[in-house]
N, C-alpha and C. Protein backbone atom coordinates (compact mmCIF):
# COMPACT_ATOMS: atom_id res chain seq x y z
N UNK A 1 58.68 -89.13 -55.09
CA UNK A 1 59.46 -89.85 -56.06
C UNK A 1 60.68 -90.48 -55.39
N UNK A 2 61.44 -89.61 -54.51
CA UNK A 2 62.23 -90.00 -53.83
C UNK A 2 62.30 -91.27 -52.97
N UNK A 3 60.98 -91.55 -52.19
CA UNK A 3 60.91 -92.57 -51.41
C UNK A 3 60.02 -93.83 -51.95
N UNK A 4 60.01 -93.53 -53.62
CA UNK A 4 59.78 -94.69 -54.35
C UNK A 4 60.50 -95.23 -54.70
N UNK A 5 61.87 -94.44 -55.06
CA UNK A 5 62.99 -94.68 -55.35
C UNK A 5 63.83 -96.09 -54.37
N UNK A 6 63.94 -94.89 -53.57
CA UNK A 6 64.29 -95.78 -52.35
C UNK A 6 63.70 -97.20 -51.87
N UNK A 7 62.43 -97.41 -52.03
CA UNK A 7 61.33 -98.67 -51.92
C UNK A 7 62.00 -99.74 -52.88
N UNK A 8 62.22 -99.23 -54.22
CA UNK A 8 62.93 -100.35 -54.73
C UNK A 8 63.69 -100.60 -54.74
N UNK A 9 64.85 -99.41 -54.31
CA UNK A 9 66.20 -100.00 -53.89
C UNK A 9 66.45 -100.91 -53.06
N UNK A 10 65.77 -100.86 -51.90
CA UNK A 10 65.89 -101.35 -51.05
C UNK A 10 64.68 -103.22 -51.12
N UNK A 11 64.49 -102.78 -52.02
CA UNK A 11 63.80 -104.14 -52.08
C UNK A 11 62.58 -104.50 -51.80
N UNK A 12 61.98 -103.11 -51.04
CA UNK A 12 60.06 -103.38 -50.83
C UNK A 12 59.55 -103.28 -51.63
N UNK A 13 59.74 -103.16 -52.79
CA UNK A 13 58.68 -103.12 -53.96
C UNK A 13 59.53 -104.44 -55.05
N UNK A 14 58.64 -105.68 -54.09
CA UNK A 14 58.97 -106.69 -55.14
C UNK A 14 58.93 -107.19 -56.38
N UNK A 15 57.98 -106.47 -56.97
CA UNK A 15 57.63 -106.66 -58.74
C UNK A 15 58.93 -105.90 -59.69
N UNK A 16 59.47 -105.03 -59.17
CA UNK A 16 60.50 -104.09 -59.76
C UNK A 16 61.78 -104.94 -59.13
N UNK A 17 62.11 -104.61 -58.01
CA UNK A 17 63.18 -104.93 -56.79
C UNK A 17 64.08 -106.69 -57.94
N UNK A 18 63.17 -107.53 -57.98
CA UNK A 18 63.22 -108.13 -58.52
C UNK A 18 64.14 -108.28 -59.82
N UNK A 19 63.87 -107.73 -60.92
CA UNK A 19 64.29 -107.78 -61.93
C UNK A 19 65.54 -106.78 -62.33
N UNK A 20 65.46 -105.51 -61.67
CA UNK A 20 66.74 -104.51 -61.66
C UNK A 20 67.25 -104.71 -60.87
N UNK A 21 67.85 -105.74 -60.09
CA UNK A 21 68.90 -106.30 -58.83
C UNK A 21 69.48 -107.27 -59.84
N UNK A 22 69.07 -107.83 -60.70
CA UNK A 22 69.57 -108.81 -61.73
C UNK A 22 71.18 -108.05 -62.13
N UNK A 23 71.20 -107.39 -62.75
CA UNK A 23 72.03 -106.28 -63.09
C UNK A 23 72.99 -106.25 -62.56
N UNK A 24 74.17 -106.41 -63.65
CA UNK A 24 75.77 -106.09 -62.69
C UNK A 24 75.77 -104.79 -62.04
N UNK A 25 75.52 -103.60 -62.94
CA UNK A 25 75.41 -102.16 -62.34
C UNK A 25 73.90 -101.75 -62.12
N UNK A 26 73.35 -102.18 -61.06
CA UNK A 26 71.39 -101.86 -61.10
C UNK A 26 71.74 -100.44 -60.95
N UNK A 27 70.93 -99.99 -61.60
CA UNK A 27 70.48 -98.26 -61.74
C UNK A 27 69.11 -98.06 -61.33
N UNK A 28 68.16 -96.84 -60.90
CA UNK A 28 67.10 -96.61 -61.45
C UNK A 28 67.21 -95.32 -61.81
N UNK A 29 66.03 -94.90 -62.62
CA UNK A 29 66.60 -93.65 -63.53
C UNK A 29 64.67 -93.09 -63.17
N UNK A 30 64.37 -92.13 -61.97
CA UNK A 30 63.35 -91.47 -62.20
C UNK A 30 63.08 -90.73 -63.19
N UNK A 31 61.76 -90.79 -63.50
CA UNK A 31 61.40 -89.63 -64.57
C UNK A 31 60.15 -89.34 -64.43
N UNK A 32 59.98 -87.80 -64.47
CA UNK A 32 58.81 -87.22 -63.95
C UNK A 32 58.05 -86.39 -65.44
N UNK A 33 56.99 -87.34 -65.79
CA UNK A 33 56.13 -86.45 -66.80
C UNK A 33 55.30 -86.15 -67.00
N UNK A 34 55.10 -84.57 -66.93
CA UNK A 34 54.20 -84.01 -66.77
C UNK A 34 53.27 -83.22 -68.31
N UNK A 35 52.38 -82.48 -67.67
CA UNK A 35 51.78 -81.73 -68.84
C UNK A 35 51.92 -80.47 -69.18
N UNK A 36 52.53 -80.08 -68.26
CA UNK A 36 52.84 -78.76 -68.10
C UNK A 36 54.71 -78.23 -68.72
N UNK A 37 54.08 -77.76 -69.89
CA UNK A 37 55.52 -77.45 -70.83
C UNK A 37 56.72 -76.60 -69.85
N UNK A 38 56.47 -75.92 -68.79
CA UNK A 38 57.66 -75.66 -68.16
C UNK A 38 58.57 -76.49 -67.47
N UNK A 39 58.62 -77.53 -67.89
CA UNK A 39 59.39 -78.86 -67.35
C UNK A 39 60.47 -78.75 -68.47
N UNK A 40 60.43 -78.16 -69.78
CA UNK A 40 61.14 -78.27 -70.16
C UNK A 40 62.15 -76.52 -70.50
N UNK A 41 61.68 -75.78 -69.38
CA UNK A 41 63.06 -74.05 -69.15
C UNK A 41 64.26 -74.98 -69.12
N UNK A 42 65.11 -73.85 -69.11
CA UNK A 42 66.22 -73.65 -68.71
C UNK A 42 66.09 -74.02 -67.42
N UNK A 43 67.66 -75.09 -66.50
CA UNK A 43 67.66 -75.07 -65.52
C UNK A 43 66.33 -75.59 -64.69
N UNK A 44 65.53 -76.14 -65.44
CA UNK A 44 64.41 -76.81 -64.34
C UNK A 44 64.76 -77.93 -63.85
N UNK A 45 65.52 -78.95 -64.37
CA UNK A 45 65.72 -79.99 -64.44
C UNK A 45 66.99 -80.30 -63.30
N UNK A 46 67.65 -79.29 -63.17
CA UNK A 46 69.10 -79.18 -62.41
C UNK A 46 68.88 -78.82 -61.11
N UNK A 47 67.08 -77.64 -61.02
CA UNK A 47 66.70 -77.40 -59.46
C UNK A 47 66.06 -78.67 -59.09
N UNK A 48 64.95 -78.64 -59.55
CA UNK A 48 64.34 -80.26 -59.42
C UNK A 48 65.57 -81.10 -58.85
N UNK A 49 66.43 -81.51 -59.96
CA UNK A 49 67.45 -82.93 -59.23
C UNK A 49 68.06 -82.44 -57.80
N UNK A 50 67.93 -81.08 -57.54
CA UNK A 50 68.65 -80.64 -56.45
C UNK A 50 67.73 -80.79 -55.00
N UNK A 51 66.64 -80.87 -55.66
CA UNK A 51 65.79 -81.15 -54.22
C UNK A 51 65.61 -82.95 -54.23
N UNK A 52 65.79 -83.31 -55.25
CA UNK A 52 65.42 -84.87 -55.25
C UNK A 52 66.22 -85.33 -54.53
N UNK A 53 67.88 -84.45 -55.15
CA UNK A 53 68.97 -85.43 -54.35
C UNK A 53 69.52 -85.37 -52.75
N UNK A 54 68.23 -84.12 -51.86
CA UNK A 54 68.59 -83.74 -50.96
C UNK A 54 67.93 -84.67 -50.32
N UNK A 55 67.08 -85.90 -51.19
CA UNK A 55 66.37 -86.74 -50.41
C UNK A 55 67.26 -88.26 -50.35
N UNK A 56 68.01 -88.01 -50.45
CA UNK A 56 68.62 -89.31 -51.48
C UNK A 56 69.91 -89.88 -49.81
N UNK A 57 71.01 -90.64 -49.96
CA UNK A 57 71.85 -90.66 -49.55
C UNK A 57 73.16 -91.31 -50.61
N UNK A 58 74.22 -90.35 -50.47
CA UNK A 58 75.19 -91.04 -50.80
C UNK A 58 75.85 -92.73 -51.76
N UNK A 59 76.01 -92.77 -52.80
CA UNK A 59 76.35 -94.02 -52.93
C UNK A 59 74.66 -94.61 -53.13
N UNK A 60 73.72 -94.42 -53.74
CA UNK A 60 72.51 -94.54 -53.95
C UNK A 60 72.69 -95.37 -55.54
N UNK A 61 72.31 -96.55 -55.77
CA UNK A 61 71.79 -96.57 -57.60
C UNK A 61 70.60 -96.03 -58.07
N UNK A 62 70.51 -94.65 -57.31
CA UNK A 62 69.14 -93.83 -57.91
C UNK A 62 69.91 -92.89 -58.84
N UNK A 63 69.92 -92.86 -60.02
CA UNK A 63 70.59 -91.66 -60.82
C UNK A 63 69.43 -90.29 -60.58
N UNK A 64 70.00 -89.32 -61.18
CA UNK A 64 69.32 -88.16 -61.19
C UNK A 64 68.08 -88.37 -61.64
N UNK A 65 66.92 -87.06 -61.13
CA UNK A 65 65.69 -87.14 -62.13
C UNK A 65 65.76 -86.76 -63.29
N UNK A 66 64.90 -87.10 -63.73
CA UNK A 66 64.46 -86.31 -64.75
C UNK A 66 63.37 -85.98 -65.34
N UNK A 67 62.88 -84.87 -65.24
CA UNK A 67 61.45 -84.38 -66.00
C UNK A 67 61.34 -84.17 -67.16
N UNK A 68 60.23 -84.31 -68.05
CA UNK A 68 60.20 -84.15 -69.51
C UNK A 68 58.37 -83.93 -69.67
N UNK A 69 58.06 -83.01 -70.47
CA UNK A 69 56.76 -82.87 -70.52
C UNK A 69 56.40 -84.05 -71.67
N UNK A 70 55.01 -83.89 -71.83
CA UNK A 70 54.42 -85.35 -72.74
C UNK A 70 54.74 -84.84 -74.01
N UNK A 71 55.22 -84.26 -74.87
CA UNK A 71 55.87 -83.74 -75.88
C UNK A 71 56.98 -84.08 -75.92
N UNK A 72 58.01 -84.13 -75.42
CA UNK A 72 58.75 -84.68 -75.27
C UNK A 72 59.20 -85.86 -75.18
N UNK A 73 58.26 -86.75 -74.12
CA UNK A 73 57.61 -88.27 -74.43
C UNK A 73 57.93 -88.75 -75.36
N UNK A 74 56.47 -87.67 -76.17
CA UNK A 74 56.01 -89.07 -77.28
C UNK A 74 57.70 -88.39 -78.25
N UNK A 75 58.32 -87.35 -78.44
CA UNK A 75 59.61 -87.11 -79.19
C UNK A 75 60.04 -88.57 -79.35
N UNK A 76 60.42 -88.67 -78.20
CA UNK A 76 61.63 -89.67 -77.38
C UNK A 76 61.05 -91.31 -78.40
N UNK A 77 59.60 -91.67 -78.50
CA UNK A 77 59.42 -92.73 -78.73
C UNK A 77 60.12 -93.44 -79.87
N UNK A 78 59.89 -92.22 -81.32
CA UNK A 78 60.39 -93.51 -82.14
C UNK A 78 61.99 -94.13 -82.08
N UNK A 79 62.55 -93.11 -81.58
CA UNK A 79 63.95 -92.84 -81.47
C UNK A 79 64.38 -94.37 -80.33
N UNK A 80 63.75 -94.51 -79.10
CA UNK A 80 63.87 -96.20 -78.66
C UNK A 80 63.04 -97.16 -79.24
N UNK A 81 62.11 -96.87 -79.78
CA UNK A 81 61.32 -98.25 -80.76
C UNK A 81 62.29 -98.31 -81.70
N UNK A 82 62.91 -97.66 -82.25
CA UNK A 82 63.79 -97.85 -83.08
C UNK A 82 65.12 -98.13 -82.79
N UNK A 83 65.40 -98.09 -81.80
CA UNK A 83 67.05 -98.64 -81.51
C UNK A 83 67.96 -97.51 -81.98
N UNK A 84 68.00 -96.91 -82.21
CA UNK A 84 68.43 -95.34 -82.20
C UNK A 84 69.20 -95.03 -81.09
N UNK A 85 68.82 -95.16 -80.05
CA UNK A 85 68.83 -94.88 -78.48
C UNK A 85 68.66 -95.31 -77.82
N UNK A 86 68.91 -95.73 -76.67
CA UNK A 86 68.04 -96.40 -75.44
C UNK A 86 67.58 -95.62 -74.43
N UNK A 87 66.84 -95.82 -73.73
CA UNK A 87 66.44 -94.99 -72.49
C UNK A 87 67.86 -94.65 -71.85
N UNK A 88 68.09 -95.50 -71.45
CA UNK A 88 69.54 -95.47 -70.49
C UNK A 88 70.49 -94.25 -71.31
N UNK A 89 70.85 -94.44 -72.58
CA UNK A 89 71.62 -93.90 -73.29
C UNK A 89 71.45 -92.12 -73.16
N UNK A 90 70.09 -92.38 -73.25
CA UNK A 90 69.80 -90.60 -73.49
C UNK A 90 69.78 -90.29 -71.80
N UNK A 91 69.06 -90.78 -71.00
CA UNK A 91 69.22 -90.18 -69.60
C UNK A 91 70.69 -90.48 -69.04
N UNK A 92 71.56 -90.75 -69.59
CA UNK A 92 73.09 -91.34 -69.15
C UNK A 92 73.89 -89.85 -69.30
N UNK A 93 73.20 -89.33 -70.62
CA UNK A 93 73.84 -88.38 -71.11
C UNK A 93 73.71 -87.16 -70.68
N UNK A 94 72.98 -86.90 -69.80
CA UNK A 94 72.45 -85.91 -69.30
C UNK A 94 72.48 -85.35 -67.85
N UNK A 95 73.61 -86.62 -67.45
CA UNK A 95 73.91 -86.55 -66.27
C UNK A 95 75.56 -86.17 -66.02
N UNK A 96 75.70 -85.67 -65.04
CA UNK A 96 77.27 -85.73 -64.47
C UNK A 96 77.32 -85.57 -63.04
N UNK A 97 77.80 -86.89 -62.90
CA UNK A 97 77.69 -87.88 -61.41
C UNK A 97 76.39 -87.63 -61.25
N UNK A 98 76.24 -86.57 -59.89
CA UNK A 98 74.45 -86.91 -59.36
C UNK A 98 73.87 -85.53 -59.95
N UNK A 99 74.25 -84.95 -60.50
CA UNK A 99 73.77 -83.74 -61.24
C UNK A 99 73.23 -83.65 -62.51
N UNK A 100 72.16 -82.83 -63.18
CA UNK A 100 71.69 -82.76 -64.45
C UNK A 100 72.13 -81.99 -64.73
N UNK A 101 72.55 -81.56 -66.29
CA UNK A 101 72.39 -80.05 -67.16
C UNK A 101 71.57 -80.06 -67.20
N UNK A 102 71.50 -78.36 -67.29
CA UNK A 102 70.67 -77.08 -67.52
C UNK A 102 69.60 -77.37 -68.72
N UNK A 103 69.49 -77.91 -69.86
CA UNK A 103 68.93 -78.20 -70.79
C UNK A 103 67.52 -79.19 -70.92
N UNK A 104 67.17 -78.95 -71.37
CA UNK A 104 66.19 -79.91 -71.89
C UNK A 104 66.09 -81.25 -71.85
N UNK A 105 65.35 -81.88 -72.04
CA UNK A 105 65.24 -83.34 -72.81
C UNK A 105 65.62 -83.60 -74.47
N UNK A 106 64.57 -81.91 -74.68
CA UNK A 106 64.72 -82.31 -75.98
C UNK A 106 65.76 -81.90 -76.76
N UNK A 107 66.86 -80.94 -75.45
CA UNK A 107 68.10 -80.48 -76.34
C UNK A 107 69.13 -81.62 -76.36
N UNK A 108 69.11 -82.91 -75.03
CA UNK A 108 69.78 -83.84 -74.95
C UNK A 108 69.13 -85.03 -76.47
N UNK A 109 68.12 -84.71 -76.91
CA UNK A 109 68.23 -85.64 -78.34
C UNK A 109 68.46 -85.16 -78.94
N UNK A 110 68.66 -83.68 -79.58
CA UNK A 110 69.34 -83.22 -80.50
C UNK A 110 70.44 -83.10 -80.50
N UNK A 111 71.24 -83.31 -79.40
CA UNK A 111 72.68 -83.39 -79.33
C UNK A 111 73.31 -84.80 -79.49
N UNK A 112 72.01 -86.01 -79.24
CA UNK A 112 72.40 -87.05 -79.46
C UNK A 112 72.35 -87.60 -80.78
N UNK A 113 71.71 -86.93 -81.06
CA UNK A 113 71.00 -86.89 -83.05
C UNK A 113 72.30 -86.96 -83.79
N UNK A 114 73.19 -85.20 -83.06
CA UNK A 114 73.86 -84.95 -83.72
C UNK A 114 75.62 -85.71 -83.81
N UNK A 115 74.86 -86.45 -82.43
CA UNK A 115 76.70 -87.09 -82.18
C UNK A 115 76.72 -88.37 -82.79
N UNK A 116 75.54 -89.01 -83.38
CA UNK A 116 75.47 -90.20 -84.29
C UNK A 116 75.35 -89.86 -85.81
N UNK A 117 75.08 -88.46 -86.12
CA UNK A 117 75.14 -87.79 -87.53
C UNK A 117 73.93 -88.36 -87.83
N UNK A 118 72.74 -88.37 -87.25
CA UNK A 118 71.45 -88.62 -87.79
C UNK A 118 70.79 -87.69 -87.26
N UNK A 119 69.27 -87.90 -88.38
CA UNK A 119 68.44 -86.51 -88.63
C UNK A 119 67.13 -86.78 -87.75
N UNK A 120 66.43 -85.72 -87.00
CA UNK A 120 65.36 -86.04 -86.18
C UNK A 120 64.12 -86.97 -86.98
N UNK A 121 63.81 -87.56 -86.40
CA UNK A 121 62.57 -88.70 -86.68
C UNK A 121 61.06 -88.12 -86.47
N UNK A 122 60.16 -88.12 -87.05
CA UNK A 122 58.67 -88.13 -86.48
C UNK A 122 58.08 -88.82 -85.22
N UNK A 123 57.56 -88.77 -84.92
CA UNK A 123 56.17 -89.61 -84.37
C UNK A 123 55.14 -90.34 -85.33
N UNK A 124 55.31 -91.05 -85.93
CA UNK A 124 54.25 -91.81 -87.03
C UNK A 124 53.05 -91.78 -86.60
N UNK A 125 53.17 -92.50 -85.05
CA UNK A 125 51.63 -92.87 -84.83
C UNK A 125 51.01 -91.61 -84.67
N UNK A 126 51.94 -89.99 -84.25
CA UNK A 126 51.27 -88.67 -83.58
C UNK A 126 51.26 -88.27 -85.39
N UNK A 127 51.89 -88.54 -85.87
CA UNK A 127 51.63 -88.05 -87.18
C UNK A 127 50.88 -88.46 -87.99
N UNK A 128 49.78 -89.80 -87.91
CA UNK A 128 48.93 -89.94 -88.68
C UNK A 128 47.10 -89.76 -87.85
N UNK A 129 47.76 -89.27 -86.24
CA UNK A 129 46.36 -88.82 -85.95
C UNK A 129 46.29 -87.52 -86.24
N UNK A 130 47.44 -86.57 -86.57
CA UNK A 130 47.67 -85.30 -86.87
C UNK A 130 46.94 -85.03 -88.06
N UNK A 131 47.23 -85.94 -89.20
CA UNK A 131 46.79 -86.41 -90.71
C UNK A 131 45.19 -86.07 -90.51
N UNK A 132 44.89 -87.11 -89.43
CA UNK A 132 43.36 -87.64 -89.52
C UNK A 132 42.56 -86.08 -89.19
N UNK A 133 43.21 -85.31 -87.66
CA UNK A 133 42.32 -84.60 -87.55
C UNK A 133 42.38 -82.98 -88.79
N UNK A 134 43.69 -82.75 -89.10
CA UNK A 134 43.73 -82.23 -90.59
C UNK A 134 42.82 -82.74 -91.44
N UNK A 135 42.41 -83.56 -91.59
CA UNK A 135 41.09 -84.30 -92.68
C UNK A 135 39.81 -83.64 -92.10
N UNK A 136 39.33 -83.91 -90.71
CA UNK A 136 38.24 -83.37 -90.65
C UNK A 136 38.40 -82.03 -90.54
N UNK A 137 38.97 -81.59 -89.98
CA UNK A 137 38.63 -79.93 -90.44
C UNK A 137 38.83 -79.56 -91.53
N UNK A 138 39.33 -80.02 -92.31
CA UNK A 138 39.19 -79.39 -93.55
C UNK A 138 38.00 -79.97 -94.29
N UNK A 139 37.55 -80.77 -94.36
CA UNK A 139 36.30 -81.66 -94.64
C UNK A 139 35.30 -80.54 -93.99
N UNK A 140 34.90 -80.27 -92.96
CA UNK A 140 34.31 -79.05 -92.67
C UNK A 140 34.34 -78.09 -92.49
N UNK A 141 35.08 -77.03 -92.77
CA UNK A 141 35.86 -76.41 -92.84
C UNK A 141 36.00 -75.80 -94.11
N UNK A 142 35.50 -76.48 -95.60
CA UNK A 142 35.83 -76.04 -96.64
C UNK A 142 36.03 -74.75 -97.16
N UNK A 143 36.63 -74.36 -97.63
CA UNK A 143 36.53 -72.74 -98.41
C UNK A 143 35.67 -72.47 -99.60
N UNK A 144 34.97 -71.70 -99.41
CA UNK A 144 33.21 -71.65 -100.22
C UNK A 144 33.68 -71.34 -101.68
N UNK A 145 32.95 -72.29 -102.39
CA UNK A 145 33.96 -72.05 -103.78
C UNK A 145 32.78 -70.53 -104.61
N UNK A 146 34.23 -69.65 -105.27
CA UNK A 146 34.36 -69.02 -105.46
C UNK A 146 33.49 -68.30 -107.17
């Protein structure tokens, strides 16, 4: 991750390099997501950035990593489809200088939830395949009438 990082900083990866050099302050903001729900313990996120940043140098526009399992993900979606948040906003917040807190992803949107005084959002689109597969099992599934 590190020396992808670096690739676009530095400008070898022209499809990216390109468009985030535009930028008065270019950033890039890794993020690592996985499937595996221990991405989101205590303190995973703070060892992780600690080996990332041992790859890094000084004065870098690579901000910290950040990992988030796919639960978390799809959390995150309606909240930037909706303008709620921005990417930047929530991984901004979660940083201090080149360091992460200890916390979550998903404790950094509930804290962001709470600092705009708004209430957590669904997943629509995860909530109407949720709907769908609730339909078939219960469709087969029935309870034998009595």
């Amino acid at each position: 991750m590190a020396t992808s990082c670096k690739a676009i900083e530095e400008g070898r990866i022209a499809t990216s390099s390109r468009l985030w050099k535009q930028s008065a302050a270019p950033r890039i903001y890794p993020i690592l997501v996985s499937d595996e729900r221990a991405v989101e313990a205590f303190f995973f996120n703070t060892y992780l950035n600690e080996i990332f940043q041992s790859e890094l140098s000084a004065g870098t526009a690579i901000r910290p990593i950040t990992a988030m399992s796919i639960g978390e993900f799809e959390e995150i979606l309606p909240y930037v489809s909706g303008n709620i948040f921005s990417w930047e906003e929530l991984l901004q917040r979660r940083f201090n200088q080149a360091q992460v807190n200890a916390f979550s992803v998903h404790q950094t949107i509930f804290d962001l939830l709470q600092s705009k005084g708004m209430q957590p959002q669904r997943n629509e689109s995860l909530s109407k395949k949720y709907d769908e597969i609730g339909r078939i099992i219960s469709s087969r599934y029935k309870q034998p009438a009595t």
